[in-house]
N, C-alpha and C. Protein backbone atom coordinates (compact mmCIF):
# COMPACT_ATOMS: atom_id res chain seq x y z
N UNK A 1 -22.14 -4.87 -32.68
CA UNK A 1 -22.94 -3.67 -32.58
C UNK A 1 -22.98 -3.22 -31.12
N UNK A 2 -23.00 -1.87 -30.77
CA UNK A 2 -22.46 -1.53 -29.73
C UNK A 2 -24.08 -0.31 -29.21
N UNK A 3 -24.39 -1.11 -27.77
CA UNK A 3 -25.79 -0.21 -27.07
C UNK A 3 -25.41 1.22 -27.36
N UNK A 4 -26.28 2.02 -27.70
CA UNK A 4 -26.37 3.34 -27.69
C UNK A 4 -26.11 3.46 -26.10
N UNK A 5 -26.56 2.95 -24.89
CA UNK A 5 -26.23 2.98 -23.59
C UNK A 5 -25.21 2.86 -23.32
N UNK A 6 -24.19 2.50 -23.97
CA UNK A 6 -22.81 2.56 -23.35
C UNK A 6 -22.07 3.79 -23.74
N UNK A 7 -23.03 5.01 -24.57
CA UNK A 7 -21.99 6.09 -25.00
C UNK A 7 -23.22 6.68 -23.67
N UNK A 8 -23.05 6.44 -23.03
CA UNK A 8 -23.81 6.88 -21.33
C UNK A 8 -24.56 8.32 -22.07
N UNK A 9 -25.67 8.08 -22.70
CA UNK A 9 -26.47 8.73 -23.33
C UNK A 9 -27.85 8.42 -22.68
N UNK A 10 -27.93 7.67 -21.74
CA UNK A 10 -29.32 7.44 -21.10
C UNK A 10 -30.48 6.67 -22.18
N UNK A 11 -31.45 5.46 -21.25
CA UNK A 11 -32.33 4.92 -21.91
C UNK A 11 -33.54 5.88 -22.98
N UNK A 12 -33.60 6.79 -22.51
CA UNK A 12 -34.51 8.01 -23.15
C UNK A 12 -34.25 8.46 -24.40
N UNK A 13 -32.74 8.55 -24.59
CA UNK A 13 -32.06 9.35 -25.68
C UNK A 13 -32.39 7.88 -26.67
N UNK A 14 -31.88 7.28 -25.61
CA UNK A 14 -31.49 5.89 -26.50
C UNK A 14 -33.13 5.46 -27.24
N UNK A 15 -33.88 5.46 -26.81
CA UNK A 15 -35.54 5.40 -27.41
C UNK A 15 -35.61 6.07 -28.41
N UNK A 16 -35.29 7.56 -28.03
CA UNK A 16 -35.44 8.49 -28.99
C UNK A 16 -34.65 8.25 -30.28
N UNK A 17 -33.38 8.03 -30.40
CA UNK A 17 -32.48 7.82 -31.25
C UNK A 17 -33.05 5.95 -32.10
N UNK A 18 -33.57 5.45 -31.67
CA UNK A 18 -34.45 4.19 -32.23
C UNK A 18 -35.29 4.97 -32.49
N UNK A 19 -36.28 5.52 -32.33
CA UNK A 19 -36.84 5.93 -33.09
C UNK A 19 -36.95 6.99 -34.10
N UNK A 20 -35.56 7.06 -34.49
CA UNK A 20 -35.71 8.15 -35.95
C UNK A 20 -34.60 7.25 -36.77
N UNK A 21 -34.39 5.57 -36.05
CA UNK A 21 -33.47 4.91 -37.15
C UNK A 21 -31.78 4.62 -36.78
N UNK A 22 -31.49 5.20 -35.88
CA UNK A 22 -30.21 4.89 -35.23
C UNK A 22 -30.38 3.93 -34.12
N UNK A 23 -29.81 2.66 -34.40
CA UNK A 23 -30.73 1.81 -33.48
C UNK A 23 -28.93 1.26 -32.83
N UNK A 24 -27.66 1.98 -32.92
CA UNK A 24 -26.64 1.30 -32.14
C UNK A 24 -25.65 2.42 -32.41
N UNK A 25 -24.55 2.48 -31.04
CA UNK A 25 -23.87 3.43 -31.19
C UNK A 25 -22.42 3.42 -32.57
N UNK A 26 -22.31 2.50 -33.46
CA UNK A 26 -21.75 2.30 -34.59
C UNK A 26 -22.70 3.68 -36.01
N UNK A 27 -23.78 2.95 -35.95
CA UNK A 27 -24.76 4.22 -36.53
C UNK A 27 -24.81 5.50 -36.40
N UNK A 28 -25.05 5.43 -34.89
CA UNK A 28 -24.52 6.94 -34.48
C UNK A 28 -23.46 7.77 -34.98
N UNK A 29 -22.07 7.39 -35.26
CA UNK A 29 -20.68 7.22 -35.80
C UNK A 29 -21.26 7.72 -36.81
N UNK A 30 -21.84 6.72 -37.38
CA UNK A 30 -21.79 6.81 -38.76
C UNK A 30 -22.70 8.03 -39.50
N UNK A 31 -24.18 8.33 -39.05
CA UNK A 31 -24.55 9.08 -39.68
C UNK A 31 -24.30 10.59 -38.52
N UNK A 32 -23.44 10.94 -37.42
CA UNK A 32 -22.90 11.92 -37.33
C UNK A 32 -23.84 12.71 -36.02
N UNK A 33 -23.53 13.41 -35.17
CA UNK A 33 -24.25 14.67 -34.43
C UNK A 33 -25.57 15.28 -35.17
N UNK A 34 -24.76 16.02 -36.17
CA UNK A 34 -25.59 16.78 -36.60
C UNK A 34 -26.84 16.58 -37.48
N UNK A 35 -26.67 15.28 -38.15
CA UNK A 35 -27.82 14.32 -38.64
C UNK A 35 -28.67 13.96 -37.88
N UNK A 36 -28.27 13.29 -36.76
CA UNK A 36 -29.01 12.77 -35.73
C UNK A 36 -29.98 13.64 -35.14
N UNK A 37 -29.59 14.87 -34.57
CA UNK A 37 -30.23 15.62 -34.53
C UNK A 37 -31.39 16.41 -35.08
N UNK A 38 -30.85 16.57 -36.09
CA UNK A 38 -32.18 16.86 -37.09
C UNK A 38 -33.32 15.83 -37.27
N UNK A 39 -32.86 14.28 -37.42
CA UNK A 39 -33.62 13.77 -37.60
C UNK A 39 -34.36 13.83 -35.90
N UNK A 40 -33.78 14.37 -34.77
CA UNK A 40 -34.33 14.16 -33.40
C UNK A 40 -35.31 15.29 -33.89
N UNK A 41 -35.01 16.42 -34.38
CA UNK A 41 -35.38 17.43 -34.21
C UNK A 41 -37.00 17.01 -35.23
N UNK A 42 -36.92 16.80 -36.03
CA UNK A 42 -37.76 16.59 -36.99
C UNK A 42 -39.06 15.69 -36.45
N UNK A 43 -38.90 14.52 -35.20
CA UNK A 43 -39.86 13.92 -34.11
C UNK A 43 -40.07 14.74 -33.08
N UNK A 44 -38.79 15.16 -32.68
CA UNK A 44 -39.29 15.70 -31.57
C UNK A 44 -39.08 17.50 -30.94
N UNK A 45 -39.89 17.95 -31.81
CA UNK A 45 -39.73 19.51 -32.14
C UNK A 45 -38.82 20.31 -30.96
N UNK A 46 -38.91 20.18 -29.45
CA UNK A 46 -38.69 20.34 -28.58
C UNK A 46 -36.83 20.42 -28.31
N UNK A 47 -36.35 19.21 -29.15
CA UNK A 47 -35.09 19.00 -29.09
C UNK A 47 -33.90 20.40 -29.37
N UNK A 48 -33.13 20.76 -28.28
CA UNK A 48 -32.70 21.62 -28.56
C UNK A 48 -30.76 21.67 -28.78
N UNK A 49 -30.31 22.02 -28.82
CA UNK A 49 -28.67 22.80 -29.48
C UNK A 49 -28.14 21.57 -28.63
N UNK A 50 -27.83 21.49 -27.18
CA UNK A 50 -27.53 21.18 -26.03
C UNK A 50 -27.52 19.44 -26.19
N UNK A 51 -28.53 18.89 -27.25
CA UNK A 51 -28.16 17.47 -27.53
C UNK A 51 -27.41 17.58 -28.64
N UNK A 52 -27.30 18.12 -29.49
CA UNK A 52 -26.18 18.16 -30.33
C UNK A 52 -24.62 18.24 -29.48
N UNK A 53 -24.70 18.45 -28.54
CA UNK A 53 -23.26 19.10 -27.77
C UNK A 53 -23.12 17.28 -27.27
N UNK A 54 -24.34 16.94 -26.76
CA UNK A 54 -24.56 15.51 -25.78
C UNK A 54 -23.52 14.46 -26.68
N UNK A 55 -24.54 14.93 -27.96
CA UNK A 55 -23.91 13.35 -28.71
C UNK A 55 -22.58 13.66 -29.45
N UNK A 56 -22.40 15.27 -29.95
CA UNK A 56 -21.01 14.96 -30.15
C UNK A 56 -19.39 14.90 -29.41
N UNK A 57 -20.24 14.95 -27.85
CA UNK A 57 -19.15 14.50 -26.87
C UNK A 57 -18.92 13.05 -26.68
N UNK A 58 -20.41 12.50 -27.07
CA UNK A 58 -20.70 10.97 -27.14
C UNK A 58 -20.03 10.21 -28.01
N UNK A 59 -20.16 10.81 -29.47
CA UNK A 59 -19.17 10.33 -30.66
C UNK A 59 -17.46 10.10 -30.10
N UNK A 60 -17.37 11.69 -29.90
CA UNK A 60 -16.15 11.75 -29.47
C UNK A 60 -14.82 10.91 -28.63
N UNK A 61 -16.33 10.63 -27.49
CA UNK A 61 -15.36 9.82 -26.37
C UNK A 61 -15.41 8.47 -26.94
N UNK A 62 -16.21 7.92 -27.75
CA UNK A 62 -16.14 6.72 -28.43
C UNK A 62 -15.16 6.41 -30.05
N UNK A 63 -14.67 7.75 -30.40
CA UNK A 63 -13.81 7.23 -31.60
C UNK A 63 -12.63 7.50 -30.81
N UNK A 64 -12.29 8.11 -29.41
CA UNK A 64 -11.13 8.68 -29.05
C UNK A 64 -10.10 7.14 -28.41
C-alpha cells in the first residue's frame, strides 16, 4: 500500500482524503479523481475544480 504522500499531494490533502475513506494512494487509483472529489466535496464544501486537476495529475503521474 502506497502513502497518499508520495503522489506529492501534501499531508493536508492526505488528512482530507482519510477522511472521506481513501486511506492510500492504490485507493485513490481505484475509486478515481472525480469520486474523490465529490466525496471531498461532500466534507468539505469549500473544495473546488482545481483539486480535481491536483489529483488527476496525481493519478496520472502514478499509473504513467
Amino acid at each position: 500500500m502506497t502513502a497518499i504522500t508520495m503522489l506529492n499531494l501534501g499531508k493536508t490533502m492526505e488528512k482530507k482524503l482519510h477522511s472521506v475513506g481513501i486511506h492510500s494512494a492504490e485507493k485513490l487509483i481505484e475509486v478515481g479523481s472525480k469520486e474523490a472529489v465529490w466525496r471531498l466535496k461532500s466534507q468539505y464544501p469549500s473544495t473546488c475544480v482545481v483539486i480535481l486537476y491536483h489529483l488527476e495529475a496525481a493519478i496520472d503521474m502514478d499509473t504513467s
